[in-house]
PDB file of N, CA and C in Angstrom:
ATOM      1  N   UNK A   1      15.631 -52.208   0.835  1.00  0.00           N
ATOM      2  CA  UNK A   1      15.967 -51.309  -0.250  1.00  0.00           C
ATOM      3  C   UNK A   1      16.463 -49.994   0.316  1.00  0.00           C
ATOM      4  N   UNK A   2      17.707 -49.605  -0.501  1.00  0.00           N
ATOM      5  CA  UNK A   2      17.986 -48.256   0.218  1.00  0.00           C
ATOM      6  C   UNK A   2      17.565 -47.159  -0.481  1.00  0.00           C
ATOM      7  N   UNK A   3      17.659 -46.084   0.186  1.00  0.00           N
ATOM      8  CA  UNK A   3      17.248 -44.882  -0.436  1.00  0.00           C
ATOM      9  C   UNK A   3      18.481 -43.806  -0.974  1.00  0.00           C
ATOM     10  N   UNK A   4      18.367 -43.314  -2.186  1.00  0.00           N
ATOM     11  CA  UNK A   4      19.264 -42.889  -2.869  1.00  0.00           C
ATOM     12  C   UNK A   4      19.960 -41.574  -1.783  1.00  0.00           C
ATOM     13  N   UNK A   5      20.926 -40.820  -1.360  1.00  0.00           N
ATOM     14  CA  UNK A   5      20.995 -39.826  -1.065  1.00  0.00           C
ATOM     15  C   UNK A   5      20.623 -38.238  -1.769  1.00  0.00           C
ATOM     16  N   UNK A   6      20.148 -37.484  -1.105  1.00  0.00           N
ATOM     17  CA  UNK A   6      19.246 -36.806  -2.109  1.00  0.00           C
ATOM     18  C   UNK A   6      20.723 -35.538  -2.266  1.00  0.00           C
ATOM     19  N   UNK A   7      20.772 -35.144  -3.634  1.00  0.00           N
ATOM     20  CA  UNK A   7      21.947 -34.386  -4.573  1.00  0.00           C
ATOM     21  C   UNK A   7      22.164 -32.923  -3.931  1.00  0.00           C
ATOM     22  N   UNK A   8      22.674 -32.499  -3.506  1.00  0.00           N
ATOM     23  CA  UNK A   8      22.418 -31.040  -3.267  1.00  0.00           C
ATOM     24  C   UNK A   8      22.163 -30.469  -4.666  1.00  0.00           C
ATOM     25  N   UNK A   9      21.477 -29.305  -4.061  1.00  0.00           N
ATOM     26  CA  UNK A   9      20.700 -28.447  -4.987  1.00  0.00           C
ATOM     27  C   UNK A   9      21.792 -27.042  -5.088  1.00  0.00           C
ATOM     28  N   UNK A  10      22.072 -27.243  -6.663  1.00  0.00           N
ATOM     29  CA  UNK A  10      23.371 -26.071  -7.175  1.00  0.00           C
ATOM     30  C   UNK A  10      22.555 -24.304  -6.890  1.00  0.00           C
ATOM     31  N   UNK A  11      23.634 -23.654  -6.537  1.00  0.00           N
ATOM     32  CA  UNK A  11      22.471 -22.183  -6.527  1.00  0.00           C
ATOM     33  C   UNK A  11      21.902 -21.640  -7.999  1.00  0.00           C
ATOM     34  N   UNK A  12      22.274 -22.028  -9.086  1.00  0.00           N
ATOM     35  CA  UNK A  12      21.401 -21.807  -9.959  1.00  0.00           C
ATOM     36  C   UNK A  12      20.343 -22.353  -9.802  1.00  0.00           C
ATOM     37  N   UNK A  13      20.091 -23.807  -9.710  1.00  0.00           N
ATOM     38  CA  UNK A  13      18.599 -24.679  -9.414  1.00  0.00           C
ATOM     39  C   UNK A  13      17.950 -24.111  -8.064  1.00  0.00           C
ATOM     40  N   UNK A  14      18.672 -23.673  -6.909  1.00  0.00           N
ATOM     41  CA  UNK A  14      18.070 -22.940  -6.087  1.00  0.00           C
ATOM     42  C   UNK A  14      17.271 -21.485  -6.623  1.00  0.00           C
ATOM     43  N   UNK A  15      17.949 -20.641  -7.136  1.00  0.00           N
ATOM     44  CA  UNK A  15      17.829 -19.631  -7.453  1.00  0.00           C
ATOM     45  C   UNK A  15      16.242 -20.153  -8.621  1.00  0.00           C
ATOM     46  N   UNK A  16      16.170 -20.832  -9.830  1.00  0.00           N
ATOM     47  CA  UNK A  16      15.392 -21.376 -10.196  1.00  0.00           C
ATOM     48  C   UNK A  16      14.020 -21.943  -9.327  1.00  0.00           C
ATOM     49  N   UNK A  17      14.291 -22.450  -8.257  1.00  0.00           N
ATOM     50  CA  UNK A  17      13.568 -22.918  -7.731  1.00  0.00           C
ATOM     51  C   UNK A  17      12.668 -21.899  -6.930  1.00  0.00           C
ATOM     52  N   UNK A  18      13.070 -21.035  -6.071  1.00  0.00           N
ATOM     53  CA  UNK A  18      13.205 -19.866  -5.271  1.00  0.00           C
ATOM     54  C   UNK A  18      12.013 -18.914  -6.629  1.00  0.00           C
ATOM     55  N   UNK A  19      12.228 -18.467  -8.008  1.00  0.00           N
ATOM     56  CA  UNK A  19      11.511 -17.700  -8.700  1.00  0.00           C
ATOM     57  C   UNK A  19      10.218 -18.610  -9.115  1.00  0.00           C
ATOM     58  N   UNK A  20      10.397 -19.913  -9.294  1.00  0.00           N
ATOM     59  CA  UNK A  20       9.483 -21.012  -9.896  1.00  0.00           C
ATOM     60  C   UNK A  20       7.945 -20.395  -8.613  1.00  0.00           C
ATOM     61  N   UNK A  21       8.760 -20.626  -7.314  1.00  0.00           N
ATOM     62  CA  UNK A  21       7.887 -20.589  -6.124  1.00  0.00           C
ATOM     63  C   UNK A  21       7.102 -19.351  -6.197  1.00  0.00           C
ATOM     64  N   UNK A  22       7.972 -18.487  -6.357  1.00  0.00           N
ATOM     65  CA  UNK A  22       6.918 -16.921  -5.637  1.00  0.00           C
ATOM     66  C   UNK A  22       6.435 -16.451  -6.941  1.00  0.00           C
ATOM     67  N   UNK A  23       6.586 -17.087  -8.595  1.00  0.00           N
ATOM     68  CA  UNK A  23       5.637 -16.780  -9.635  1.00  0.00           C
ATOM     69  C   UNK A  23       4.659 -17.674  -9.242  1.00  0.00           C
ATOM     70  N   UNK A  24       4.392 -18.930  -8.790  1.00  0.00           N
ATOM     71  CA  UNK A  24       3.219 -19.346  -8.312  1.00  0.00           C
ATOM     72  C   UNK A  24       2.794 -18.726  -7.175  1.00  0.00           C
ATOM     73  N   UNK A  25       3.280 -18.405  -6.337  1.00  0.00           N
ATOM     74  CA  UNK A  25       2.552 -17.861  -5.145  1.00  0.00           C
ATOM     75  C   UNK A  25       1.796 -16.342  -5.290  1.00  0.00           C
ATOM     76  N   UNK A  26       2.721 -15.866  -6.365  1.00  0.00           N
ATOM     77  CA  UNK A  26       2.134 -14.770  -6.599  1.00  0.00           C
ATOM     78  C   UNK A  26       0.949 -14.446  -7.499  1.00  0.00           C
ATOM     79  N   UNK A  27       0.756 -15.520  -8.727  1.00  0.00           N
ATOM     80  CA  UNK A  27      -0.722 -16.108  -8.938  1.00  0.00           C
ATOM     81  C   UNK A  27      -1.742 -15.901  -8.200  1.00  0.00           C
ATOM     82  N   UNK A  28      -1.621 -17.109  -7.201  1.00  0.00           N
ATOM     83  CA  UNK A  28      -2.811 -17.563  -6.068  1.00  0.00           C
ATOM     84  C   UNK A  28      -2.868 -16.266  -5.830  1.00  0.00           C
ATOM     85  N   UNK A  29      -2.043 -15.280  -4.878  1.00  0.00           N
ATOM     86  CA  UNK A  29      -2.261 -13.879  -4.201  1.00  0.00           C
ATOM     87  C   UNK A  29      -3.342 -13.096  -4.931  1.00  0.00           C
ATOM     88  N   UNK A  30      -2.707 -13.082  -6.387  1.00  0.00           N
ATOM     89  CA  UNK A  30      -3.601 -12.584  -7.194  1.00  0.00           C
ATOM     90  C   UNK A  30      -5.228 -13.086  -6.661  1.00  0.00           C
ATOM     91  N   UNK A  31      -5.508 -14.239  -7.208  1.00  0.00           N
ATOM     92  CA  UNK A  31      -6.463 -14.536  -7.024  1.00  0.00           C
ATOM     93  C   UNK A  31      -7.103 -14.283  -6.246  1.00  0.00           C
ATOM     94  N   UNK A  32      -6.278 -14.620  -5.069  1.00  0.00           N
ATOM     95  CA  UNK A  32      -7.342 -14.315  -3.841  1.00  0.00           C
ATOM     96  C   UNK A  32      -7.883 -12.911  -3.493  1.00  0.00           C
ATOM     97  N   UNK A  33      -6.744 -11.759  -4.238  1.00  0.00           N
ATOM     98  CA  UNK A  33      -7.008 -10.626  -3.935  1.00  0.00           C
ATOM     99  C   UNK A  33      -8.225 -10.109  -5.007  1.00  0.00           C
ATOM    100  N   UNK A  34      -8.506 -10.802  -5.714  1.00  0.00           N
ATOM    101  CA  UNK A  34      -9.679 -10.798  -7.010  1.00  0.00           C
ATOM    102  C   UNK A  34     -11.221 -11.031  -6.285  1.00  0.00           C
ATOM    103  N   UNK A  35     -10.819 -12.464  -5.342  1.00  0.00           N
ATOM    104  CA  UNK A  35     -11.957 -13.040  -4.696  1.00  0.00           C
ATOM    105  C   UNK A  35     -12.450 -11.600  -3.772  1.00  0.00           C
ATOM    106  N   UNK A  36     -11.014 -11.670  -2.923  1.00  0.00           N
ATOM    107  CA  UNK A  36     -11.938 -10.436  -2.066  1.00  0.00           C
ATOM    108  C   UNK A  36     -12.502  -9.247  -2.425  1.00  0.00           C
ATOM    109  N   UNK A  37     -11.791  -8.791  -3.382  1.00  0.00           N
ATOM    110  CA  UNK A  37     -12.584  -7.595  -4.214  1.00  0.00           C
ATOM    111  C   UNK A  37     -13.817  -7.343  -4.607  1.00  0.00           C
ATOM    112  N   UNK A  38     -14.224  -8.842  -5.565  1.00  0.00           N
ATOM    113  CA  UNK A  38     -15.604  -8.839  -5.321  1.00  0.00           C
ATOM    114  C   UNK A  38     -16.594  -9.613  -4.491  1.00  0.00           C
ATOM    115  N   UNK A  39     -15.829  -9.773  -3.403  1.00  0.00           N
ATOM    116  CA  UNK A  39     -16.604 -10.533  -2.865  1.00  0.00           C
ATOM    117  C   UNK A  39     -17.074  -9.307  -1.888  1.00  0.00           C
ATOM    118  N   UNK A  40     -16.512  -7.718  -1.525  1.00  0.00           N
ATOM    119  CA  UNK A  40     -16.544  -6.726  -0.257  1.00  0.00           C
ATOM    120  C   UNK A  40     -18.174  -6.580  -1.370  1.00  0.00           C
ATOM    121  N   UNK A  41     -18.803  -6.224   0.150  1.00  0.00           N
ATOM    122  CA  UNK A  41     -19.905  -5.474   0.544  1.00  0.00           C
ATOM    123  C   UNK A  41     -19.316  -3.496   0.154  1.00  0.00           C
ATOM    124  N   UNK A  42     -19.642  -2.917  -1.169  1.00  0.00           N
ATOM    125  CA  UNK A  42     -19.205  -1.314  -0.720  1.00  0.00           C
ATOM    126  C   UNK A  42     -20.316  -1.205  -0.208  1.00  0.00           C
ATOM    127  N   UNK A  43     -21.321  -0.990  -0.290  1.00  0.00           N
ATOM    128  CA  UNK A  43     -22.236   0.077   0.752  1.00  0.00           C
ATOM    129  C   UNK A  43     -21.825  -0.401   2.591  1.00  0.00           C
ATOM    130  N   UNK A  44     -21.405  -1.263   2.572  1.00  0.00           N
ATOM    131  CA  UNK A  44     -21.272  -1.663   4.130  1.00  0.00           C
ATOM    132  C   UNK A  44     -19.922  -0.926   4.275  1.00  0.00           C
ATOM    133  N   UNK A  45     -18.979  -1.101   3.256  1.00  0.00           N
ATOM    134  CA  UNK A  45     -17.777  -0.757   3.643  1.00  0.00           C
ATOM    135  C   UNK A  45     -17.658   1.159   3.329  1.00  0.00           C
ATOM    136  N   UNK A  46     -18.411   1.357   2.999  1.00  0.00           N
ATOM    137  CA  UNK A  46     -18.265   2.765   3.134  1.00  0.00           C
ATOM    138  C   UNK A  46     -19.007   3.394   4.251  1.00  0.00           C
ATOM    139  N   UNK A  47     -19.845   2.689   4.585  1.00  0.00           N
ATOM    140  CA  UNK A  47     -20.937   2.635   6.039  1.00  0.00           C
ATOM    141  C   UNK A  47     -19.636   2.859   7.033  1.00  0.00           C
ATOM    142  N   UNK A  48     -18.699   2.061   7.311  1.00  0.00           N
ATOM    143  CA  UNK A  48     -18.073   1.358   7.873  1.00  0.00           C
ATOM    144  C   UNK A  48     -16.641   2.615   8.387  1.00  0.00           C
ATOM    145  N   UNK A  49     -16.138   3.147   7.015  1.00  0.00           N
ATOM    146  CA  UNK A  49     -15.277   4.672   6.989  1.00  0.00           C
ATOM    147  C   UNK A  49     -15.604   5.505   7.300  1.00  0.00           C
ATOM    148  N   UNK A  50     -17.456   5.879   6.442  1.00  0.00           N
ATOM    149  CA  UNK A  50     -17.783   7.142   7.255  1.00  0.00           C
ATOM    150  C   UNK A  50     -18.913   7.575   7.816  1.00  0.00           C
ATOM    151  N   UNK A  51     -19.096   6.636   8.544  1.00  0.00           N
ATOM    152  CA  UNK A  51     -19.850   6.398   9.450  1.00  0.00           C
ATOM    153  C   UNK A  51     -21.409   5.539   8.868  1.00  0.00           C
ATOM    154  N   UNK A  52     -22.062   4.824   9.664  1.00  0.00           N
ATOM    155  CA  UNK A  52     -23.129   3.911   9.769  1.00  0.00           C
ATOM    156  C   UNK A  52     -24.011   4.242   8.727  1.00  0.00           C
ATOM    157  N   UNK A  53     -24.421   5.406   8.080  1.00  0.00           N
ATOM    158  CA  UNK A  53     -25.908   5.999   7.024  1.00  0.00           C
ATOM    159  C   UNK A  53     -24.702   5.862   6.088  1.00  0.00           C
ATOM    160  N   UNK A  54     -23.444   6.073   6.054  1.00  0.00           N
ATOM    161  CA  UNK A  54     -22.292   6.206   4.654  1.00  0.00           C
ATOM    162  C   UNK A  54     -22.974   7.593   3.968  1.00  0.00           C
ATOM    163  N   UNK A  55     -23.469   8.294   4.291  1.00  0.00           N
ATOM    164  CA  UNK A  55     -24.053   9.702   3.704  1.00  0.00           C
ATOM    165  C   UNK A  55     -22.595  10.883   4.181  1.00  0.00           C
ATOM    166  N   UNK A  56     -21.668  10.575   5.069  1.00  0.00           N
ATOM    167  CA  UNK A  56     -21.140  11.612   5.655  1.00  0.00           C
ATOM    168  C   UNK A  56     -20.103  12.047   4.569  1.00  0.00           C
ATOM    169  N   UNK A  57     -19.677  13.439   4.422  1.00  0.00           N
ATOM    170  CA  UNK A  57     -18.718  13.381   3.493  1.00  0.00           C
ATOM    171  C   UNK A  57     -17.292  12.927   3.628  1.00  0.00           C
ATOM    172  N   UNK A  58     -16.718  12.196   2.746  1.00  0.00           N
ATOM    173  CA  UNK A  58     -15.358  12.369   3.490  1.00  0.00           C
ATOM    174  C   UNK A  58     -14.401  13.602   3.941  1.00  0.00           C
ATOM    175  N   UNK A  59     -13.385  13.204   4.684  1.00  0.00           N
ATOM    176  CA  UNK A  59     -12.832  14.188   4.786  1.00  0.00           C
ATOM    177  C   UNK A  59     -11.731  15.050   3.747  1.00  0.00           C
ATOM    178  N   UNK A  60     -11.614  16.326   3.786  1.00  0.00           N
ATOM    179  CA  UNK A  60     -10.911  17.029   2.505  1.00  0.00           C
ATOM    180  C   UNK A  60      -9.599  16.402   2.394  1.00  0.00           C
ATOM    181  N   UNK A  61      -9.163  16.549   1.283  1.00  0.00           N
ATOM    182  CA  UNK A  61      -7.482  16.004   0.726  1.00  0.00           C
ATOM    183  C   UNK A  61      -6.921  16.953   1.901  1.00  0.00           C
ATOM    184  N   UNK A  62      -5.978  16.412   2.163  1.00  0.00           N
ATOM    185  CA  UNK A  62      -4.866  17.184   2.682  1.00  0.00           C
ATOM    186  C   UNK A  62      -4.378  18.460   1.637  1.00  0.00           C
ATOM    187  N   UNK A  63      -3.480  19.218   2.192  1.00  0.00           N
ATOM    188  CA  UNK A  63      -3.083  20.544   1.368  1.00  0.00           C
ATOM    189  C   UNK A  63      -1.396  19.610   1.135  1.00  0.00           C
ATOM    190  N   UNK A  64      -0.602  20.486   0.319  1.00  0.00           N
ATOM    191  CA  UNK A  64       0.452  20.764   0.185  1.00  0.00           C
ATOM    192  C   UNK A  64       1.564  21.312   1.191  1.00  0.00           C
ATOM    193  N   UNK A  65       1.264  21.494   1.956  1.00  0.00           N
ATOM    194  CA  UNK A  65       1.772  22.547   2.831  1.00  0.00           C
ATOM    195  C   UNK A  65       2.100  23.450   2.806  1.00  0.00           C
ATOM    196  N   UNK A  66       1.532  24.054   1.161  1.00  0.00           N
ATOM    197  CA  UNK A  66       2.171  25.462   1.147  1.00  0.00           C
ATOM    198  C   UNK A  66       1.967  26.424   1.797  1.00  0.00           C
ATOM    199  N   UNK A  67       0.590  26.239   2.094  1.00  0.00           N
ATOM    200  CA  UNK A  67      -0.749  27.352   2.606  1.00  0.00           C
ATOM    201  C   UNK A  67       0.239  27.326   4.089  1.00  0.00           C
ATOM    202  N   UNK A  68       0.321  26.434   4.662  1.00  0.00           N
ATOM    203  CA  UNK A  68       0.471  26.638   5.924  1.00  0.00           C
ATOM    204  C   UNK A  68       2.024  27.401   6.239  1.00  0.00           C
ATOM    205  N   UNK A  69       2.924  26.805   5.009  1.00  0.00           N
ATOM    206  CA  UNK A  69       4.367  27.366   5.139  1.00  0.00           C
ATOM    207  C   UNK A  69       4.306  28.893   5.079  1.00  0.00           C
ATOM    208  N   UNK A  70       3.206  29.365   4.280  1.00  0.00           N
ATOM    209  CA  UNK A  70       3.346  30.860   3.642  1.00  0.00           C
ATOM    210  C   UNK A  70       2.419  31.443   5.459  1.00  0.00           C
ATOM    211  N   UNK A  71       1.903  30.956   6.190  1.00  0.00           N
ATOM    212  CA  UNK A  71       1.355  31.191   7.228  1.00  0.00           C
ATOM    213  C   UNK A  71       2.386  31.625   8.292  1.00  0.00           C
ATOM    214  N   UNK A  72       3.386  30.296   7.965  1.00  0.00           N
ATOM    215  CA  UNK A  72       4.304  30.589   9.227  1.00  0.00           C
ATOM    216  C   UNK A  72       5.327  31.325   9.100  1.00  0.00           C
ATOM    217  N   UNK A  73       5.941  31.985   7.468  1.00  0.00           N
ATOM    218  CA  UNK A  73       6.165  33.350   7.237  1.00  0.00           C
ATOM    219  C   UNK A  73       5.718  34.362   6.868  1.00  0.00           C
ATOM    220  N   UNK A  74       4.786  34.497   7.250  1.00  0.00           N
ATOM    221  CA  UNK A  74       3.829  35.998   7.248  1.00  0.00           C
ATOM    222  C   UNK A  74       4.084  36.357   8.875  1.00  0.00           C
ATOM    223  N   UNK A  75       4.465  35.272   9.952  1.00  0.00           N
ATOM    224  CA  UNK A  75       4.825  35.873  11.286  1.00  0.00           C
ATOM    225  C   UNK A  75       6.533  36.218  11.544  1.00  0.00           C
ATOM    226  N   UNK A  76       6.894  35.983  10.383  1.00  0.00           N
ATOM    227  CA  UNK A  76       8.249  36.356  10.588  1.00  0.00           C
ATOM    228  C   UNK A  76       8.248  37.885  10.569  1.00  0.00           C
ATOM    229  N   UNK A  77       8.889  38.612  11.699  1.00  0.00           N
ATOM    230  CA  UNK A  77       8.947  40.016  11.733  1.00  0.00           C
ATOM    231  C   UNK A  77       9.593  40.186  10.456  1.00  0.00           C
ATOM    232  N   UNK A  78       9.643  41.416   9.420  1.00  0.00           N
ATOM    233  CA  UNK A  78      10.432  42.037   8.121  1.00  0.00           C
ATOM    234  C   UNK A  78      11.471  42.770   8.994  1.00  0.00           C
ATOM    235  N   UNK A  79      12.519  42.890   8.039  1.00  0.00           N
ATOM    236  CA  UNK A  79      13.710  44.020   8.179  1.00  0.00           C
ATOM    237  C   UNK A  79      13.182  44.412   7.901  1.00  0.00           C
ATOM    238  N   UNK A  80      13.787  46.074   8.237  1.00  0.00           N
ATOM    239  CA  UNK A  80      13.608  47.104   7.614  1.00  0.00           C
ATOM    240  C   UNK A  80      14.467  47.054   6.317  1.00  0.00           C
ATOM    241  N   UNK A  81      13.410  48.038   5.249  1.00  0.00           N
ATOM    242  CA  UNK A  81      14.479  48.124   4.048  1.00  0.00           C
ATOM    243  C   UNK A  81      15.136  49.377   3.950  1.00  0.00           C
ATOM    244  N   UNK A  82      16.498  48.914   3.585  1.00  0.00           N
ATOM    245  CA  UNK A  82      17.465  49.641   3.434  1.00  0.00           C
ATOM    246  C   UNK A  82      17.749  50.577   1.839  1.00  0.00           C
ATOM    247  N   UNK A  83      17.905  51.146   1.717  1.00  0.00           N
ATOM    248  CA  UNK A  83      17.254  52.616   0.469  1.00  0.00           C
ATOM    249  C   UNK A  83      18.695  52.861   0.193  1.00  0.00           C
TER     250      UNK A  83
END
C-alpha cells in the first residue's frame, strides 16, 4: 500500500497553524506560571532577597535623578550678572 504524498501547507494554513500553536502554548505557560506561584515558599523567598531572618529592610526606591542632577549644577561656577 502506498502512502499518499503529504499536500503542502498554503501560508494561510501555516499562518493558522503557527497562531493555533502558541494560543495553546501560551495556555500551558499560563498554567505553569500559576503552579509556581503558588507553589513558592514567601517567607523562604524573602529570607532568600534579604537576607536569612527576612527581617532586613529592603533597600530604598531609587530617586529620579533629579536630586542628583540639581547636585551636579550647584558645582557649576555662576556668571557674573550683568546689570
Amino acid at each position: 500500500m502506498m502512502k499518499a504524498m503529504p499536500q503542502p501547507v498554503s501560508p494561510d494554513n501555516l499562518l493558522r497553524l503557527w497562531v493555533e500553536t502558541w494560543r495553546r502554548a501560551g495556555e500551558e505557560l499560563e498554567n505553569l506560571r500559576r503552579i509556581e506561584i503558588k507553589s513558592v515558599d514567601t517567607q523562604e523567598a524573602v529570607g532568600q532577597i534579604f537576607g536569612s531572618n527576612g527581617l532586613a529592610l529592603p533597600p530604598a526606591p531609587p530617586t529620579s535623578g533629579l536630586v542628583e542632577q540639581q547636585a551636579w549644577f550647584a558645582r557649576i561656577p555662576r556668571a557674573p550678572k550683568v546689570r
